[in-house]
N, C-alpha and C. Protein backbone atom coordinates (compact mmCIF):
# COMPACT_ATOMS: atom_id res chain seq x y z
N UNK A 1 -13.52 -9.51 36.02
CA UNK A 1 -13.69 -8.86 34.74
C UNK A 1 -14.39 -7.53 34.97
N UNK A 2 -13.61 -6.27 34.26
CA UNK A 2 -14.59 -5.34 34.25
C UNK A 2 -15.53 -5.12 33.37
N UNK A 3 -16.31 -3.65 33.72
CA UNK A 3 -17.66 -3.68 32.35
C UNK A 3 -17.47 -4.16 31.11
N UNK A 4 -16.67 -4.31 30.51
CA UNK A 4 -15.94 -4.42 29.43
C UNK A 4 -16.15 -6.07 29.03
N UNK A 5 -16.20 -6.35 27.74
CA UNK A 5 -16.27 -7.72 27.54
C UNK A 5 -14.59 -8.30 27.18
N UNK A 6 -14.10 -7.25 26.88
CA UNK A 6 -12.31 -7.26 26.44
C UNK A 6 -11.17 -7.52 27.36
N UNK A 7 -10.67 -7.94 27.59
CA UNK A 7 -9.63 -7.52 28.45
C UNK A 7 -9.00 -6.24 28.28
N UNK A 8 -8.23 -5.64 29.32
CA UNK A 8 -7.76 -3.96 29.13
C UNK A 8 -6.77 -3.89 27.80
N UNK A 9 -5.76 -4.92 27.97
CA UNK A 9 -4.84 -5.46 26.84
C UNK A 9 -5.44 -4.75 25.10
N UNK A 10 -6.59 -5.21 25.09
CA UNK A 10 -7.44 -5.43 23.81
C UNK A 10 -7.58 -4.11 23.62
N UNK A 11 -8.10 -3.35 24.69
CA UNK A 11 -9.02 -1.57 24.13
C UNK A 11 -7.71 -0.61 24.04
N UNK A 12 -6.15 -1.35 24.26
CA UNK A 12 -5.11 -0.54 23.84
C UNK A 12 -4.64 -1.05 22.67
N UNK A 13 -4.50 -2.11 22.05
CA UNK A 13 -4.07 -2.96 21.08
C UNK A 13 -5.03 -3.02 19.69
N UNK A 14 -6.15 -3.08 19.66
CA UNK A 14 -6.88 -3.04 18.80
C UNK A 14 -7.24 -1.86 17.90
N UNK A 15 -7.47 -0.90 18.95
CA UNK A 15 -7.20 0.75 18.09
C UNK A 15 -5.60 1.10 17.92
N UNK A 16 -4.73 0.33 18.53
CA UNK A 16 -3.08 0.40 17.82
C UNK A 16 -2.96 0.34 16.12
N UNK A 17 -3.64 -1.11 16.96
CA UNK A 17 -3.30 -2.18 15.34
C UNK A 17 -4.24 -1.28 14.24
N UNK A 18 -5.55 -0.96 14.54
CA UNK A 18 -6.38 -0.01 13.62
C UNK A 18 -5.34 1.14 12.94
N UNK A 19 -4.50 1.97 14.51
CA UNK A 19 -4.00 3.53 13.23
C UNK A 19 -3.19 2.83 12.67
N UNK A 20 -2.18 1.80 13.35
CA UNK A 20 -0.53 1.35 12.20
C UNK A 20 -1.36 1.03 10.85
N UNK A 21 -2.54 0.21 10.56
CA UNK A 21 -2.98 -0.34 9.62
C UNK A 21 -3.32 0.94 8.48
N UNK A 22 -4.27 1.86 9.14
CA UNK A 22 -4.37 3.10 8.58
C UNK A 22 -3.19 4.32 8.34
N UNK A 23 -2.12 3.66 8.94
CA UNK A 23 -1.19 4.71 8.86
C UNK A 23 -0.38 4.15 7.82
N UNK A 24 -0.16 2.52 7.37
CA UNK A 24 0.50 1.92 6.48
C UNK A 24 -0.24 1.99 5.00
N UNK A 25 -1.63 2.00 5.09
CA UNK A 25 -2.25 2.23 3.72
C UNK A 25 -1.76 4.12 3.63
N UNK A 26 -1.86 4.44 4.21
CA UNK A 26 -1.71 5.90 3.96
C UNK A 26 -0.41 6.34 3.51
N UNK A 27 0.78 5.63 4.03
CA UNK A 27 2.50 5.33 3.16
C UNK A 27 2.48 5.07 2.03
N UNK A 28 1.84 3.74 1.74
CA UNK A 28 1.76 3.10 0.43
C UNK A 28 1.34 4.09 -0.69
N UNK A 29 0.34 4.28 -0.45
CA UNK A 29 0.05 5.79 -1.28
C UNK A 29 1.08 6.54 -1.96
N UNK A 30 1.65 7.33 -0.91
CA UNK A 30 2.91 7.97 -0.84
C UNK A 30 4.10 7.24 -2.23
N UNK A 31 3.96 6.27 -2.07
CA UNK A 31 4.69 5.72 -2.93
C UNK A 31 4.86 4.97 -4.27
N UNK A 32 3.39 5.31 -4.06
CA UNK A 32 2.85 4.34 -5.57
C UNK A 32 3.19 5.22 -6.94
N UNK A 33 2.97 6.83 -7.11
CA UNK A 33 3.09 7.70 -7.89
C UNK A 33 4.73 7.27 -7.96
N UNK A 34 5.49 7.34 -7.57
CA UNK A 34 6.98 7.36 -8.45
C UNK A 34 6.97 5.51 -8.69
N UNK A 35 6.73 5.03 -7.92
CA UNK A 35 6.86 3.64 -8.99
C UNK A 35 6.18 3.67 -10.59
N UNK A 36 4.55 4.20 -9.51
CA UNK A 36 3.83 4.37 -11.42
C UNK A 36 5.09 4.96 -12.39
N UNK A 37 5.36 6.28 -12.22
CA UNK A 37 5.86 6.98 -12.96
C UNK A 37 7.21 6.03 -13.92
N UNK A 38 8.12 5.11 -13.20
CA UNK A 38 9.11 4.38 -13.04
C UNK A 38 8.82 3.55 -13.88
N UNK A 39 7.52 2.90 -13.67
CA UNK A 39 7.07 1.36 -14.66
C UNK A 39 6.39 2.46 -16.11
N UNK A 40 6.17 3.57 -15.93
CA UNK A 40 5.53 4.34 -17.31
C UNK A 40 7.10 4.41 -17.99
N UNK A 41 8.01 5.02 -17.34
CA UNK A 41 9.23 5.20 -18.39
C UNK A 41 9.68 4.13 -18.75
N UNK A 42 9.31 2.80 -18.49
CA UNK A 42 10.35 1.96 -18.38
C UNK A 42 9.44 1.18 -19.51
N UNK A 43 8.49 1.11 -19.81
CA UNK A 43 7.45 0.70 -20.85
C UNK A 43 7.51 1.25 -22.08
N UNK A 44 7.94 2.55 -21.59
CA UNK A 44 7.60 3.83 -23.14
C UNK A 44 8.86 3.56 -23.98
N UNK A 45 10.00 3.17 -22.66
CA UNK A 45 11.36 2.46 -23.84
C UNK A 45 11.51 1.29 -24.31
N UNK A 46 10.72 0.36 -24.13
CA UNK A 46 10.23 -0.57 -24.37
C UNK A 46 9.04 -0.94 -25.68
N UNK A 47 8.29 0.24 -25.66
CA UNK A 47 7.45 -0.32 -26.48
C UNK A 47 7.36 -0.62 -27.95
N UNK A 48 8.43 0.24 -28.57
CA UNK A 48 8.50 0.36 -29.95
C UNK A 48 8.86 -0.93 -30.23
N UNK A 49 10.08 -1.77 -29.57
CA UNK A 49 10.41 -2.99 -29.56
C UNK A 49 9.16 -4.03 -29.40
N UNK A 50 8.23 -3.56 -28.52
CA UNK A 50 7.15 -5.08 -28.33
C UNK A 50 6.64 -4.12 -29.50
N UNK A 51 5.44 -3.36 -29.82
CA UNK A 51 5.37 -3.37 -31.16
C UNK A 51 5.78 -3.83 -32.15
N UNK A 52 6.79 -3.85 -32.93
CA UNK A 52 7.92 -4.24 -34.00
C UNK A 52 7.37 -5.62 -33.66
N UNK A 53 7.77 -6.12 -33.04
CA UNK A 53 7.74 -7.76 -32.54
C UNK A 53 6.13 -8.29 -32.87
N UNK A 54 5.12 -7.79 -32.49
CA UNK A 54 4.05 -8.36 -32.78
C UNK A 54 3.37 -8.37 -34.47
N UNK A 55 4.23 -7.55 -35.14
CA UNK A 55 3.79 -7.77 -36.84
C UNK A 55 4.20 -8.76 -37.44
């Protein structure tokens, strides 16, 4: 074993897995504004109908 309590495997894999993880929240992002936008239009034609309905 060297100085290391890790195996070598680990001190390449672990800061991998760290950026993909940080690089996948950072996509998601990317993509949330046109869904938002998507579920806002898709509500606004919708709503007069659930209105109406709840009197």
């Amino acid at each position: 074993m060297g100085p290391f309590p890790v195996q070598p495997s680990g001190l390449v894999s672990i800061p991998f897995r760290y950026l993909v993880g940080w690089l996948g929240s950072r996509w998601d992002r990317r993509l949330r504004p046109v869904a938002s936008r998507e579920n806002r239009r898709l509500y606004e034609e919708s709503e007069a109908r659930l209105l109406a309905a709840a009197e």
